[in-house]
Protein backbone atom coordinates (compact mmCIF):
# COMPACT_ATOMS: atom_id res chain seq x y z
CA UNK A 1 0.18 59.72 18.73
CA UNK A 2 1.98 59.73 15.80
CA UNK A 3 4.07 62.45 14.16
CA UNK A 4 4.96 62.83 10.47
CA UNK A 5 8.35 62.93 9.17
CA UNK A 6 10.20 63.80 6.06
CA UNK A 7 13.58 61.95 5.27
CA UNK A 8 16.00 62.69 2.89
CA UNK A 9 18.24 59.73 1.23
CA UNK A 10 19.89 58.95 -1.58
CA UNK A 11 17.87 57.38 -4.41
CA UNK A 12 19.42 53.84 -4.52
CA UNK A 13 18.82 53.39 -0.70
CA UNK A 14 15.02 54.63 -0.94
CA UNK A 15 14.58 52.13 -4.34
CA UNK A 16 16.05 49.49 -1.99
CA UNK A 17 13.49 49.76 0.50
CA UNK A 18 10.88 49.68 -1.66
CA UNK A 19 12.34 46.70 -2.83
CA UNK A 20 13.35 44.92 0.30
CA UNK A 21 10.98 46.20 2.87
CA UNK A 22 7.71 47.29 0.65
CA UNK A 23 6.33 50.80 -0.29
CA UNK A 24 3.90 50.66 2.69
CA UNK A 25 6.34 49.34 5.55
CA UNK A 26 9.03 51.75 5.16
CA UNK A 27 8.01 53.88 8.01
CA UNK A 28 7.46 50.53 10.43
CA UNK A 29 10.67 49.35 9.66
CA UNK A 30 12.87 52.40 10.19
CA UNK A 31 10.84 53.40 13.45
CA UNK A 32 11.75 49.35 14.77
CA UNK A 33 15.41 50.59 13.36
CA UNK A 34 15.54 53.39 15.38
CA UNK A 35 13.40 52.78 18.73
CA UNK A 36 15.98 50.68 20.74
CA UNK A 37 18.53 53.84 20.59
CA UNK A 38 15.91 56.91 21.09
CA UNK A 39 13.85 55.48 24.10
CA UNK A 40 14.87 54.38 26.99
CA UNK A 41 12.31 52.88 29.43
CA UNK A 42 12.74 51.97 32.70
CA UNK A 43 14.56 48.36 33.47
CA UNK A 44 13.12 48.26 37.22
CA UNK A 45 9.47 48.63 35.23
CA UNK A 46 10.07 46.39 32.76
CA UNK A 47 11.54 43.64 34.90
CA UNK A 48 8.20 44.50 37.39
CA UNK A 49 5.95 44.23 34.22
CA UNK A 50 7.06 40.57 33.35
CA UNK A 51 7.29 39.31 36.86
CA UNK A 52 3.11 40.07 36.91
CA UNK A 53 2.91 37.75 34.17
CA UNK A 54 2.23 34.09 35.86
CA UNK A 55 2.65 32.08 33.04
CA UNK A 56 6.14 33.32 32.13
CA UNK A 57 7.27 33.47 35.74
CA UNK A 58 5.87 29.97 36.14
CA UNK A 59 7.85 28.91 33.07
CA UNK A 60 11.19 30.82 34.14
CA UNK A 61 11.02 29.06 37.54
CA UNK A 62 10.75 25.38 35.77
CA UNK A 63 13.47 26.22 33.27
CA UNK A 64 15.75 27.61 36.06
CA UNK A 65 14.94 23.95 38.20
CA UNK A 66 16.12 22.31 35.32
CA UNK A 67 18.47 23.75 34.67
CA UNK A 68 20.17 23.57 38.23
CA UNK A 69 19.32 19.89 38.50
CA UNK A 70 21.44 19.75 34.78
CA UNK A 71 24.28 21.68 36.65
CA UNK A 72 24.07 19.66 39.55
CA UNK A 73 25.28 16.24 37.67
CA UNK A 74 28.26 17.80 35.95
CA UNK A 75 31.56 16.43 36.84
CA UNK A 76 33.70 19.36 38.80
């Protein structure tokens, strides 16, 4: 659900959004701004959320071989 919201800013940082970001993305790009540092979700759930996903698992686990075998042939 989403939740209206009135902001208050001074005039040359409002006509710069509207310049750089658009009159219609304003809200987008200040909620992408602010997410990261107002929620916090859970890093066991995340971390179980992408190891369901096959394809990226599968891809992690050939990248990581690689990777090793890379390792493997450096001079120590």
């Amino acid at each position: 659900m989403q939740k209206k919201l009135t902001l208050t800013m001074d005039e040359e940082v409002y006509r710069g959004l509207r310049e750089v970001v658009g009159p219609r993305r304003i809200s987008r790009f200040i909620e992408d701004l602010v997410r990261p540092h107002v929620v916090r979700h859970d890093l066991c759930d995340a971390y179980r959320e992408m190891a369901a996903e096959e394809a990226r698992e599968a891809a992690a686990l050939e990248w990581a071989e690689a990777t090793v075998a890379d390792v493997a042939d450096e001079a120590r």
